[in-house]
C-alpha atoms as a PDB file:
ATOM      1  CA  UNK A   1      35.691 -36.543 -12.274  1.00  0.00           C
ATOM      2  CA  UNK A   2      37.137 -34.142  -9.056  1.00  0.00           C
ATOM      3  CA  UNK A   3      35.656 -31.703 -11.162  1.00  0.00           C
ATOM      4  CA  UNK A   4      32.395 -33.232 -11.503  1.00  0.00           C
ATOM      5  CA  UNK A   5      32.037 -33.567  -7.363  1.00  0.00           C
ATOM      6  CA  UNK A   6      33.098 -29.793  -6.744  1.00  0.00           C
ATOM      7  CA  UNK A   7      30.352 -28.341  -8.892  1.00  0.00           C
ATOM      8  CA  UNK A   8      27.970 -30.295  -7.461  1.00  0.00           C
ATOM      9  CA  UNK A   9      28.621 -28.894  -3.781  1.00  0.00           C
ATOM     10  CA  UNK A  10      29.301 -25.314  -5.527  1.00  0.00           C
ATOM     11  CA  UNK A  11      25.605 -25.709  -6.783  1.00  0.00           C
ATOM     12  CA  UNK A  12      24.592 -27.131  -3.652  1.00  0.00           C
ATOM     13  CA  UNK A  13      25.957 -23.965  -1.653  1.00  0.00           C
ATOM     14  CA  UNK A  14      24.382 -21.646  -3.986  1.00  0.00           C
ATOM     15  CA  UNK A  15      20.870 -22.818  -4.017  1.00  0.00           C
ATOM     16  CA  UNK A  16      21.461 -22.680  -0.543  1.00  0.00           C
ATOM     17  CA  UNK A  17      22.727 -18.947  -0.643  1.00  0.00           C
ATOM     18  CA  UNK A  18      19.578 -18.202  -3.149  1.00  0.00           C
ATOM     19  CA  UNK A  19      16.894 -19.578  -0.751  1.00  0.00           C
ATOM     20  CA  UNK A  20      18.304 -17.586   2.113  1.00  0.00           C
ATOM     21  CA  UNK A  21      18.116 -14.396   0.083  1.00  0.00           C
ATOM     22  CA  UNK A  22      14.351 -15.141  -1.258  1.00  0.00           C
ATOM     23  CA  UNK A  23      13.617 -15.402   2.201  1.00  0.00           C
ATOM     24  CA  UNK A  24      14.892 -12.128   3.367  1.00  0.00           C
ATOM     25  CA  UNK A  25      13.968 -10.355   0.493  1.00  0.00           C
ATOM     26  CA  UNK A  26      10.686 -10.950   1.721  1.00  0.00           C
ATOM     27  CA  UNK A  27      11.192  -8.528   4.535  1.00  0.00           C
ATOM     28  CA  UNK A  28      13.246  -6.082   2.202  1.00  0.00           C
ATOM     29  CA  UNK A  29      10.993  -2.590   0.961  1.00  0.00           C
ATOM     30  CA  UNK A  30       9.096  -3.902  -2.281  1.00  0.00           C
ATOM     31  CA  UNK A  31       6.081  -1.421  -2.259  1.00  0.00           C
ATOM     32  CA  UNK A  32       6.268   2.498  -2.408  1.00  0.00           C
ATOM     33  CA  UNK A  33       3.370   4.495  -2.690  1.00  0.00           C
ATOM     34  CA  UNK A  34       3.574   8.217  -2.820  1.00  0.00           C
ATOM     35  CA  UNK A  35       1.059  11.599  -2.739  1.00  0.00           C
ATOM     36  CA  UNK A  36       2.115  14.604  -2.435  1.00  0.00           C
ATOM     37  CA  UNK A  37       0.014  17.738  -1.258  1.00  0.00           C
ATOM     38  CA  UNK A  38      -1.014  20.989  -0.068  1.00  0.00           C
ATOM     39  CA  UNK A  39      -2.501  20.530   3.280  1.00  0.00           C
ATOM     40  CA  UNK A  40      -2.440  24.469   4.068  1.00  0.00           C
ATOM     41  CA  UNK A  41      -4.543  27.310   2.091  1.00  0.00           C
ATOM     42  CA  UNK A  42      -2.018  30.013   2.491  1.00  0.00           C
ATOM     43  CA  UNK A  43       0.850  28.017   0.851  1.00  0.00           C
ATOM     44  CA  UNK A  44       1.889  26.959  -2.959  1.00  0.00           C
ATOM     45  CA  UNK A  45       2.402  23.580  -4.266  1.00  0.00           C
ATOM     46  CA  UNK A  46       2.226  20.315  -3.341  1.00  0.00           C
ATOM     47  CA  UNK A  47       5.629  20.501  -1.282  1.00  0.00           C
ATOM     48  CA  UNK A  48       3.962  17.972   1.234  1.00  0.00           C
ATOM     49  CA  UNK A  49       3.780  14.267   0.803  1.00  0.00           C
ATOM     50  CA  UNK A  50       2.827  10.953   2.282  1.00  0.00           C
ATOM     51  CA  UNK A  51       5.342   7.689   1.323  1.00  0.00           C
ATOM     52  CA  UNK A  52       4.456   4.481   2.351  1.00  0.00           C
ATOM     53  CA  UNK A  53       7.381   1.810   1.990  1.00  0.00           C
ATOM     54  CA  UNK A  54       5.945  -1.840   2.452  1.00  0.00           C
ATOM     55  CA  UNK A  55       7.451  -5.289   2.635  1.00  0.00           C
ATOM     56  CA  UNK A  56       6.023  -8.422   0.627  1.00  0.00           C
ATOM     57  CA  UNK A  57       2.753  -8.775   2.955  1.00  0.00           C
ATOM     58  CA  UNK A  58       2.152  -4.817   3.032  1.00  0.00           C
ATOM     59  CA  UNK A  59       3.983  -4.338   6.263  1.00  0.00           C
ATOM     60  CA  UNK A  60       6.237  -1.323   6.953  1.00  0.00           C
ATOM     61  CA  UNK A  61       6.105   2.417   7.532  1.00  0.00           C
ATOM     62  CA  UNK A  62       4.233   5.374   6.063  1.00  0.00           C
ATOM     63  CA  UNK A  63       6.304   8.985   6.433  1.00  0.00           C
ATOM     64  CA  UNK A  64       4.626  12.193   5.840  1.00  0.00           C
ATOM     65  CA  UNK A  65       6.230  15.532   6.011  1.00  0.00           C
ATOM     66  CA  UNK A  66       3.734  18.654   6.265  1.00  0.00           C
ATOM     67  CA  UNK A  67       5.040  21.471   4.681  1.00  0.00           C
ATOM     68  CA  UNK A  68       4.129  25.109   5.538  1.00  0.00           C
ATOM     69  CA  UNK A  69       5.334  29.010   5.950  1.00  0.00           C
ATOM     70  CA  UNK A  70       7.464  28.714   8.799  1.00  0.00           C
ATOM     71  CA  UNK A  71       7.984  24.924   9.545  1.00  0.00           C
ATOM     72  CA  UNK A  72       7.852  21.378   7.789  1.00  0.00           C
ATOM     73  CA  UNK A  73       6.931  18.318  10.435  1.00  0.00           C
ATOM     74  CA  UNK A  74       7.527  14.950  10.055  1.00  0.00           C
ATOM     75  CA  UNK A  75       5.768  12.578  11.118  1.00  0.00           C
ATOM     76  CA  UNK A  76       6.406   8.298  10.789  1.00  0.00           C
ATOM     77  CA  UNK A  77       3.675   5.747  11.457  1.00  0.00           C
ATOM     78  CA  UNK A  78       3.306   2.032  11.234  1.00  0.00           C
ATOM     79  CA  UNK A  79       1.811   0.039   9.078  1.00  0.00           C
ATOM     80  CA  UNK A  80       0.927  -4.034   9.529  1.00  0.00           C
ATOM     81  CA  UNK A  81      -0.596  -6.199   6.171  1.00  0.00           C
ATOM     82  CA  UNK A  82      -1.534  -3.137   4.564  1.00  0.00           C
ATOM     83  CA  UNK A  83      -3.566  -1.419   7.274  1.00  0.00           C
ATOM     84  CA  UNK A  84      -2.920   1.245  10.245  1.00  0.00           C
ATOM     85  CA  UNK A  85      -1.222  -0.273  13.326  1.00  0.00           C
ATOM     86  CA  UNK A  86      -1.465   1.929  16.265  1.00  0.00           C
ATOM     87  CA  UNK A  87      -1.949   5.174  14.526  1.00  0.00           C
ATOM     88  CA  UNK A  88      -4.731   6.643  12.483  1.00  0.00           C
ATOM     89  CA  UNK A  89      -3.882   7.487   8.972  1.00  0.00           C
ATOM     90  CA  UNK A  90      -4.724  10.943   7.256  1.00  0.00           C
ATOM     91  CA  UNK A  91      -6.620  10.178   3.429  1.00  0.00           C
ATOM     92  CA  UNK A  92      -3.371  11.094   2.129  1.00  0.00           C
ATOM     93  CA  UNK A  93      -1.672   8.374   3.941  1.00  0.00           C
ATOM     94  CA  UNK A  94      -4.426   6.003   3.333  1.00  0.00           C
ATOM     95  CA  UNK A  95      -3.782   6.911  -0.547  1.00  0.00           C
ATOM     96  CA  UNK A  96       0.222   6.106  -0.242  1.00  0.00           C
ATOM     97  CA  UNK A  97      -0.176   2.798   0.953  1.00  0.00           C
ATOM     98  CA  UNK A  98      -3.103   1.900  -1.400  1.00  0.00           C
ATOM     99  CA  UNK A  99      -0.757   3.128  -4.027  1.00  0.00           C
ATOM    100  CA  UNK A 100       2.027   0.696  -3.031  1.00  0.00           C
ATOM    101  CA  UNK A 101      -0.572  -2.524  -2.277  1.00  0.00           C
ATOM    102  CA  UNK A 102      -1.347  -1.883  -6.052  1.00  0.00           C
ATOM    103  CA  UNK A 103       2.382  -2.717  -7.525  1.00  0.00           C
END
């Protein structure tokens, strides 16, 4: 019956184990939304883009890169239960993390 005892506390410590990771999954990237575009007249294809990577409740980061002739910019802003926090989005941004709030 030693055996009996020993999985009992190995089930024990891996229910444990399994609640801890459900809970910081929760905070892990779940969501990705992503549009790409051509914000410029003068340049081919959509080589821009707008990626939104959210957590659980929609929180997390939108990066856009702007991609033209001479020079591609980067930019990252935050984003807090699905919404802007701090920084206005462009419509293409706006469409990334609508994108990932719908998976």
């Amino acid at each position: 019956m030693k055996w009996a005892g020993e999985n009992t506390e190995n089930i024990k410590q891996l229910s444990e184990r399994l609640d801890r990771v459900q809970q910081e999954a929760k905070f892990h990237f779940q969501k990705l939304g992503l549009v790409r575009f051509n914000p410029f007249e003068d340049t081919g294809g959509d080589q821009s883009f707008a990626l939104a990577l959210l957590d659980e409740k929609g929180t997390g980061i939108v990066i856009s890169s702007l991609h033209g002739r001479d020079v591609t910019r980067m930019y990252g802003k935050p984003v807090k239960e699905g919404v802007e926090a701090g920084y206005e989005f462009s419509e293409e941004e706006r469409e990334s993390v609508k994108k990932a709030l719908e998976k």
